[in-house]
Every structure is written in C-alpha cells, then in structure tokens.
Protein backbone atom coordinates (compact mmCIF):
# COMPACT_ATOMS: atom_id res chain seq x y z
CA UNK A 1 -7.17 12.41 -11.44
CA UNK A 2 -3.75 11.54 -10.81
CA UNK A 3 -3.44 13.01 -7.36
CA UNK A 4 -6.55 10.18 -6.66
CA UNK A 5 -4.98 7.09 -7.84
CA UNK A 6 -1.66 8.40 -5.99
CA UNK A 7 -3.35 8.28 -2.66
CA UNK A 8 -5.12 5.04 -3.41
CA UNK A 9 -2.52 3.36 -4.09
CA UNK A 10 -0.83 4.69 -0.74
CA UNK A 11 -3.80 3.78 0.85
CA UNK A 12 -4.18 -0.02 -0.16
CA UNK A 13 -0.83 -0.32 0.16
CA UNK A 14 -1.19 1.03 3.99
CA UNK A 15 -4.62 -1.29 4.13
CA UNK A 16 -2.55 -4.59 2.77
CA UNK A 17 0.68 -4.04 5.37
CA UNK A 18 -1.89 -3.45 8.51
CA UNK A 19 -4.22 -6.36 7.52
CA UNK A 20 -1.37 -8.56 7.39
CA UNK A 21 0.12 -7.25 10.33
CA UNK A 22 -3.56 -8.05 11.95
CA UNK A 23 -4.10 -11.49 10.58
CA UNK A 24 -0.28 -12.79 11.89
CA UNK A 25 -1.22 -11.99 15.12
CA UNK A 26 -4.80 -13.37 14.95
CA UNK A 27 -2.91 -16.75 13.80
CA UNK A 28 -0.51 -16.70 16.69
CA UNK A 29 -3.33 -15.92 18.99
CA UNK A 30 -4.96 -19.16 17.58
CA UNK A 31 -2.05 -21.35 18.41
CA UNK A 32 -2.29 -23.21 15.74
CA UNK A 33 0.94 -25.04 14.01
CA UNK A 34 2.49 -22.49 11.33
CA UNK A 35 2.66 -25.07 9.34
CA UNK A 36 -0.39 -26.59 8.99
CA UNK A 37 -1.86 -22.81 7.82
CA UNK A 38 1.68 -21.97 6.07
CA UNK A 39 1.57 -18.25 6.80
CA UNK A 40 5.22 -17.54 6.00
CA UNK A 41 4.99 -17.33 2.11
CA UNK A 42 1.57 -15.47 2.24
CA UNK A 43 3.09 -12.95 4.94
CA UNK A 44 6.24 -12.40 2.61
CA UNK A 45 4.02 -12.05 -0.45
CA UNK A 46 1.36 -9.59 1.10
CA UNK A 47 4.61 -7.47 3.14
CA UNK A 48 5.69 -7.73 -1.05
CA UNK A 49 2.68 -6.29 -1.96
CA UNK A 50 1.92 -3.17 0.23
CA UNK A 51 5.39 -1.94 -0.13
CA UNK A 52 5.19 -1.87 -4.03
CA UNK A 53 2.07 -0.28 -3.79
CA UNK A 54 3.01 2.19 -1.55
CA UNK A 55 6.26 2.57 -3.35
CA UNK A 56 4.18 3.11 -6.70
CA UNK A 57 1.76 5.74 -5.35
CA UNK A 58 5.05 7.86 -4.23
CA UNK A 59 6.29 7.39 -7.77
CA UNK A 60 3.74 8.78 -9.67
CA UNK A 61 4.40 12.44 -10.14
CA UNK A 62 1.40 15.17 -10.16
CA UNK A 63 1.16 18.00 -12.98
CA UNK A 64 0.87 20.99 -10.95
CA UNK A 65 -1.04 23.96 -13.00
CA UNK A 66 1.13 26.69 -13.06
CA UNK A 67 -0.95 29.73 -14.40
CA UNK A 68 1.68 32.59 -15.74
CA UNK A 69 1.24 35.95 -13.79
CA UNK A 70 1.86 38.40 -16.62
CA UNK A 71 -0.97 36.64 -18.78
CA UNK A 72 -2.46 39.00 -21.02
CA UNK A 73 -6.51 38.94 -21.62
C-alpha cells in the first residue's frame, strides 16, 4: 500500500503547485487590485503546501520483497 500513498502524495502535491500556478495567472489576467483579493499569503501557503507534500511522498521509503534464492521447499 505504501508505494500508493507515496505517489499520491507526489501527485497532490504536483496538483496543489500547478493549480496555484493556474489560479495566479487567472488573477493577473483579471486585473484586479492584488490587494483587494490578497493572493500573496494564499500563494505562499499553497507553494508551502505542494512542496511538503511532494517532499513527504519522496520520504516515505518502500519495503521491497526480497525472496532468498537458495530457499529450500
């Protein structure tokens, strides 16, 4: 199961870093005052975010089965 929740958690971290890459642009597109939407703390928070995730999902280490050769049956 672990190798699952390894690549989630690379993936949502991937997901969180390209959606808020997407909606900064979409807010500069709308030319709307920065400050009235104050997108700076929620851009630093969700940049945060992704790289933990992503940074979690490489941490976690996988139990590779190692089967001996010489097993006797």
């Amino acid at each position: 199961m672990k190798p699952y929740v390894k690549a989630g958690l690379i993936t949502a971290g991937l997901i969180v870093l390209i959606s808020t890459y997407l909606l900064g642009m979409y807010v500069e597109k709308l030319n709307v005052q920065k400050e009235s939407l104050n997108m700076d703390p929620i851009h630093i928070v969700s940049v945060l975010l992704g790289a933990s995730l992503i940074l979690i999902g490489l941490r976690i280490k996988t139990k590779k089965e190692i089967e001996p050769e010489n097993s006797a049956k």
